[in-house]
N, C-alpha and C. Protein backbone atom coordinates (compact mmCIF):
# COMPACT_ATOMS: atom_id res chain seq x y z
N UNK A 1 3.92 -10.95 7.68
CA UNK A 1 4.53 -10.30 6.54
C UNK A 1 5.70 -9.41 6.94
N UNK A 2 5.51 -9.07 8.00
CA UNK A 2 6.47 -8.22 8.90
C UNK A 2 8.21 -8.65 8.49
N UNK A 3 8.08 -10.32 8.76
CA UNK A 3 9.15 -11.01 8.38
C UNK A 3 9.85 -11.24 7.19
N UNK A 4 8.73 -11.37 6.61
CA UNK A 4 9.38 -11.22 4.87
C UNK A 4 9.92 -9.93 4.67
N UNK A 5 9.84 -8.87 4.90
CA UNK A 5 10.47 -7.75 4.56
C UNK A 5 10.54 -6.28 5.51
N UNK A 6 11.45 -6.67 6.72
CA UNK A 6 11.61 -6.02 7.65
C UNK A 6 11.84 -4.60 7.37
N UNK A 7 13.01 -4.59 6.19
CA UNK A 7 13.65 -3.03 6.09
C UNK A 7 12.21 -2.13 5.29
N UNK A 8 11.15 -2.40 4.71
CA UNK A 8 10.06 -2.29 4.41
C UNK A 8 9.37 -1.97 5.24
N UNK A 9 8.77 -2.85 6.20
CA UNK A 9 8.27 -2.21 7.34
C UNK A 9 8.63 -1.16 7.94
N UNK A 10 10.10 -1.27 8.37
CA UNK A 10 10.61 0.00 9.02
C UNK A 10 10.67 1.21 8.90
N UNK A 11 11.11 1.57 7.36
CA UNK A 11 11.26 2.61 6.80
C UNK A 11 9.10 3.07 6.58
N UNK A 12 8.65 1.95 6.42
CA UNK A 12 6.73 2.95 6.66
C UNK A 12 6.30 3.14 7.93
N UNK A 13 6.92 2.57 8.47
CA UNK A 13 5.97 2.81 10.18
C UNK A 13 6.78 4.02 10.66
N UNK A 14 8.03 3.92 10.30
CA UNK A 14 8.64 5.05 11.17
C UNK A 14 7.58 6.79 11.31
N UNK A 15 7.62 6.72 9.32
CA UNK A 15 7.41 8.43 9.34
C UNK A 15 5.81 8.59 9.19
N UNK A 16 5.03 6.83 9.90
CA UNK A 16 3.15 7.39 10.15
C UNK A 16 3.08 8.75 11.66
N UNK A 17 2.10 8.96 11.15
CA UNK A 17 0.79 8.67 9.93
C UNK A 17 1.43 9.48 8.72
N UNK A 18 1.17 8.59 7.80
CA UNK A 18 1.17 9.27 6.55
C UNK A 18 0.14 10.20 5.51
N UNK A 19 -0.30 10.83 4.80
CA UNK A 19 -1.02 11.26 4.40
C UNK A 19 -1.19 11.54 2.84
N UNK A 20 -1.94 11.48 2.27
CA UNK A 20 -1.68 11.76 0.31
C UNK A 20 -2.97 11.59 -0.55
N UNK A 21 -2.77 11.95 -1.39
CA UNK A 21 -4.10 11.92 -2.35
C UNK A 21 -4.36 11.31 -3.03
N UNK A 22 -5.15 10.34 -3.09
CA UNK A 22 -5.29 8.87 -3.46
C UNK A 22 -5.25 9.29 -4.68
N UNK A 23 -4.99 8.12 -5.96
CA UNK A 23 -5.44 7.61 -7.21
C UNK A 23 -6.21 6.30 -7.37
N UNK A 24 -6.95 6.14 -8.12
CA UNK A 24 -6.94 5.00 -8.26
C UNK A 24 -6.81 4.14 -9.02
N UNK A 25 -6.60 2.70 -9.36
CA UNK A 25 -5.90 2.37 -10.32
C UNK A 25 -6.85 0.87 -10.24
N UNK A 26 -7.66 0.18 -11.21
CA UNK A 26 -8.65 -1.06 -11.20
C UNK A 26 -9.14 -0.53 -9.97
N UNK A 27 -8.66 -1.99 -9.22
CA UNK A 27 -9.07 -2.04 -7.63
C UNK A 27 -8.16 -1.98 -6.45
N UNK A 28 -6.98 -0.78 -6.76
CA UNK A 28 -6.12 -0.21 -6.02
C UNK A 28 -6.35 1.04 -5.67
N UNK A 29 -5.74 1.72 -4.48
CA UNK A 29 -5.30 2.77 -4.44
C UNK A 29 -4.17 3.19 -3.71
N UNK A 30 -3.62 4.01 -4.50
CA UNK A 30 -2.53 4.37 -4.12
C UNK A 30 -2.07 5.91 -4.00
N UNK A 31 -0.83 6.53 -3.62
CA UNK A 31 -0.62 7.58 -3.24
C UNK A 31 0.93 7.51 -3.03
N UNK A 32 1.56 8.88 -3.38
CA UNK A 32 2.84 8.67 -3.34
C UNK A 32 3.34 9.15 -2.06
N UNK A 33 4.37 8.38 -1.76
CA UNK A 33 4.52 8.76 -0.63
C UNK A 33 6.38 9.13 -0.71
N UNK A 34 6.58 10.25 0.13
CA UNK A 34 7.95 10.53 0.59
C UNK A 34 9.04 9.69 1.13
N UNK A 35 8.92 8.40 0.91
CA UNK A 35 9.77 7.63 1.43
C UNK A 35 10.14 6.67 0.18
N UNK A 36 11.93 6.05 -0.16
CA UNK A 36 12.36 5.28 -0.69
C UNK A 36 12.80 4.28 -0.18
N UNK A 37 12.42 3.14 -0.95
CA UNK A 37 12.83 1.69 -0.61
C UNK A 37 13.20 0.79 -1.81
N UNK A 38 14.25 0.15 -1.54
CA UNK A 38 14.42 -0.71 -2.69
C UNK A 38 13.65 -2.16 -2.65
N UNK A 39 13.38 -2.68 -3.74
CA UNK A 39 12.53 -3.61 -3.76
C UNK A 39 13.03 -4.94 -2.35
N UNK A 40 12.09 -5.42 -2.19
CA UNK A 40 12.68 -6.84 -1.26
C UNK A 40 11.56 -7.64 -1.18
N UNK A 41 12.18 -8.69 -1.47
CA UNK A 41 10.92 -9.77 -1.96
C UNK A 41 10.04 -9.50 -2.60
N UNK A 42 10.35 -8.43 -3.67
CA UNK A 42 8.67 -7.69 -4.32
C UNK A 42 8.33 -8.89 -5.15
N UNK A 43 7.24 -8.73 -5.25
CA UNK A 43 5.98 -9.88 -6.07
C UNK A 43 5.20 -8.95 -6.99
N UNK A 44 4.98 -9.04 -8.50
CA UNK A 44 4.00 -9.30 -8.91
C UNK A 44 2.55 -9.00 -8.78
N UNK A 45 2.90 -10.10 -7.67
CA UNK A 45 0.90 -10.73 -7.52
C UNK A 45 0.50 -10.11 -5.91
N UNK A 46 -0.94 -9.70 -5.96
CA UNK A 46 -0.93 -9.69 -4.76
C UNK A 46 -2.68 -10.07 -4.20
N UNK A 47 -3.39 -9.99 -2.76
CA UNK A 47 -4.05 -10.21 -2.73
C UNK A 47 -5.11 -9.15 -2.62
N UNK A 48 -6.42 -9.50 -2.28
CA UNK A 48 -7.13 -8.60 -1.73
C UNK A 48 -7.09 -8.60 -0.52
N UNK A 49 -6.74 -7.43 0.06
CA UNK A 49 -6.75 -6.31 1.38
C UNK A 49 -4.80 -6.70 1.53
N UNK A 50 -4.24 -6.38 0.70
CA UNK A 50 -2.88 -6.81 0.57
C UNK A 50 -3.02 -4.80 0.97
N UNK A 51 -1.48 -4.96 2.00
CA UNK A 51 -0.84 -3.23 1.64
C UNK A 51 0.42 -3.57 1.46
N UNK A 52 0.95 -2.52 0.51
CA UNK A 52 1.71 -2.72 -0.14
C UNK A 52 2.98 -1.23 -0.55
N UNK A 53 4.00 -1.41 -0.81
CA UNK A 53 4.68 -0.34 -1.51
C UNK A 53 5.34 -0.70 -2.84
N UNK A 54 4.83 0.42 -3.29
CA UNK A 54 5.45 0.19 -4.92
C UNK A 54 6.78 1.09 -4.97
N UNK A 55 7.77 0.10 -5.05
CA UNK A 55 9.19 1.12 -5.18
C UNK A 55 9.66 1.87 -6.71
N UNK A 56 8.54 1.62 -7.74
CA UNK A 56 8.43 2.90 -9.13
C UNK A 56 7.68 4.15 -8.63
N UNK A 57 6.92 3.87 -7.49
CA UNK A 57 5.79 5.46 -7.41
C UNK A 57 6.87 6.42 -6.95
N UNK A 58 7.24 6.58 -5.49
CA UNK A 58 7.01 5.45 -4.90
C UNK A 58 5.94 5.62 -4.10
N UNK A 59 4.91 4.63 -3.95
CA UNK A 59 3.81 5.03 -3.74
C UNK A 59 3.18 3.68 -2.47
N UNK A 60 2.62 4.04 -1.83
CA UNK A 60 1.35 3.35 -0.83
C UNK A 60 0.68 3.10 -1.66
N UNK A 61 0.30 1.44 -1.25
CA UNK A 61 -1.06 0.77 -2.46
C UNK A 61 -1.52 0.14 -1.62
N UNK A 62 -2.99 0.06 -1.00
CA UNK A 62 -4.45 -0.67 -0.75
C UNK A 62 -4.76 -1.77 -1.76
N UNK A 63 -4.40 -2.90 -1.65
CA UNK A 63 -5.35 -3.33 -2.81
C UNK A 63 -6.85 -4.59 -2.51
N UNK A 64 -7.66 -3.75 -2.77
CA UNK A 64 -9.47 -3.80 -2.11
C UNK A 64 -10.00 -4.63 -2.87
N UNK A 65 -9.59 -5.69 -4.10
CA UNK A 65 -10.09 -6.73 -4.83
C UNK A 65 -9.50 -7.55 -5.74
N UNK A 66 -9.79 -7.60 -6.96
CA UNK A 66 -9.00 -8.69 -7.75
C UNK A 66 -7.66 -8.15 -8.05
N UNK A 67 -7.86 -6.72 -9.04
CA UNK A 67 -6.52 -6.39 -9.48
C UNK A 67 -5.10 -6.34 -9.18
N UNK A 68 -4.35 -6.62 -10.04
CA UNK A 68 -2.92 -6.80 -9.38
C UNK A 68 -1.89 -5.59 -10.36
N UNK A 69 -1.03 -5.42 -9.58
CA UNK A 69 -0.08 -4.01 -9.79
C UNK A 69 0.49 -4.15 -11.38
N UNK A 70 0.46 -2.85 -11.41
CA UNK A 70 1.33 -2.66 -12.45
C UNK A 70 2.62 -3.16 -13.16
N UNK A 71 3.70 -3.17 -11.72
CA UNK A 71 5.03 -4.06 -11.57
C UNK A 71 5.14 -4.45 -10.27
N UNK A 72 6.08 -5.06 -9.66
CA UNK A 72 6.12 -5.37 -8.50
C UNK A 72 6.04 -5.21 -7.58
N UNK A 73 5.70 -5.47 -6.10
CA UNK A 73 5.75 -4.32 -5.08
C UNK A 73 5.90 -4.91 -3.74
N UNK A 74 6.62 -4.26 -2.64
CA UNK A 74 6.81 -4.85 -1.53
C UNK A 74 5.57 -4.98 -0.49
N UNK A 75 4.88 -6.27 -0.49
CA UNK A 75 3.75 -6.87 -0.05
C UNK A 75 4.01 -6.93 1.93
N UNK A 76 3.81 -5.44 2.66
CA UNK A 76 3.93 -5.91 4.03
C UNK A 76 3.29 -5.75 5.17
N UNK A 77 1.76 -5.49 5.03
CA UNK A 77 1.02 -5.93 5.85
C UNK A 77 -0.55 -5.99 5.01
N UNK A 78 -1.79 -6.22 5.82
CA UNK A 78 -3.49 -6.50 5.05
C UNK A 78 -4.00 -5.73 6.03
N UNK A 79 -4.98 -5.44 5.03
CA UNK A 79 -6.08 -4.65 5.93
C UNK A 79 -7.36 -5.71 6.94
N UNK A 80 -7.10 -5.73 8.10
CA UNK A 80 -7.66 -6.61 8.81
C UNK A 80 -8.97 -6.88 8.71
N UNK A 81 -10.04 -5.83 8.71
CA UNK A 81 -11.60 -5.68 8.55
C UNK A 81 -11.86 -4.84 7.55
N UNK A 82 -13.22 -4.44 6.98
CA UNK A 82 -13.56 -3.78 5.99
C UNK A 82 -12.40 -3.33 4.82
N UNK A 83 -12.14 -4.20 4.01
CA UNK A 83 -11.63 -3.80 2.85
C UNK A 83 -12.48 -3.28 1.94
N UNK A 84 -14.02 -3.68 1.57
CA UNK A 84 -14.65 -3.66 0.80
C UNK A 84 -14.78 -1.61 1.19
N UNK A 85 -14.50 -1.37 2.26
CA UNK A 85 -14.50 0.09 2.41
C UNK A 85 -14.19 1.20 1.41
N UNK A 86 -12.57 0.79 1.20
CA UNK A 86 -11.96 1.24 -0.07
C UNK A 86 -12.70 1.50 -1.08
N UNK A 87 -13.29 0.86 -1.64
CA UNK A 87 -14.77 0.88 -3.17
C UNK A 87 -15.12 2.69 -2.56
N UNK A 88 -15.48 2.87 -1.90
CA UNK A 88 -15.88 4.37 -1.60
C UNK A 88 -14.57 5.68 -1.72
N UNK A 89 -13.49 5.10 -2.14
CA UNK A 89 -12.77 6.25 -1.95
C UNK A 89 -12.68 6.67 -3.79
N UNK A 90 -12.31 8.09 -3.67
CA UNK A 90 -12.42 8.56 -5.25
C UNK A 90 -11.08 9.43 -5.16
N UNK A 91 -10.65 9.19 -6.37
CA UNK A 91 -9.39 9.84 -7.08
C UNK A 91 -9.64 11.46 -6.57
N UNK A 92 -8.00 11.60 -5.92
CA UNK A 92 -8.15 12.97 -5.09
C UNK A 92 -8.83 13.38 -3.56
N UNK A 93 -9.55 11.78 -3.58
CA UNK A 93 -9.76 11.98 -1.84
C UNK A 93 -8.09 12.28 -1.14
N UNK A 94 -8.29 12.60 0.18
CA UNK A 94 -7.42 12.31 1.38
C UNK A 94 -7.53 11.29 1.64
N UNK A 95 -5.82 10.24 1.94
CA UNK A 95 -6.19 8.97 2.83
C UNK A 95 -5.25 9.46 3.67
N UNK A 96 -5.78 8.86 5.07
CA UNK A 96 -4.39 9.26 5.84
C UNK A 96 -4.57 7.92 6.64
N UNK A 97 -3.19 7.37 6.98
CA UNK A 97 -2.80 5.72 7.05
C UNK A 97 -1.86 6.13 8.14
N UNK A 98 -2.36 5.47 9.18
CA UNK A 98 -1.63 5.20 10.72
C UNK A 98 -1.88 3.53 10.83
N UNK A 99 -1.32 3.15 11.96
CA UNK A 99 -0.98 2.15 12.24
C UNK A 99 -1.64 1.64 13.97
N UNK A 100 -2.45 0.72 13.82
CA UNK A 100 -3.01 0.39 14.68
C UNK A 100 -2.41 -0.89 15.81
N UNK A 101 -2.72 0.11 16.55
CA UNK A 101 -1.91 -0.79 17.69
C UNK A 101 -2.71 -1.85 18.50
């Protein structure tokens, strides 16, 4: 996914770990985050354990099952193991999102 939307990647990995207070939204969560990006290749649709940025929040989105976004969003990397994890987080938790090497 890296490939589909490089300037996306770049601009989130740079300023991890990130940190914010979740919402949640169906079977998303998300959090706004301090960084702007303009859309690139945004979609629509996405999957489960899809991560994602929404360039209206602009916000970090998890998405942990069926539901799909609001409007479009730049789809650029998945959560590798335990997605079903997410189900445990509640509106106003802390997430804090680093990048595993």
């Amino acid at each position: 996914m890296e490939e589909e939307r490089p300037k996306t990647c770049d601009k989130i990995w740079e300023p991890l770990p990130l940190e914010g207070e979740a919402s949640i939204y169906k079977e998303e969560i998300y959090f706004e985050i301090p960084v702007k990006i303009e859309p690139e290749e945004s979609t629509p649709e996405t999957e489960k354990g899809d991560v994602s940025y929404w360039p209206e929040g602009p916000a970090f989105c998890v998405f942990y099952g069926d539901s799909q976004p609001v409007s479009p969003v730049n789809t650029f990397a998945r959560v590798g193991e335990d997605v079903e994890k997410f189900r445990e987080i509640e509106d106003g938790d802390r997430v804090l999102v680093r990048k595993l090497e």
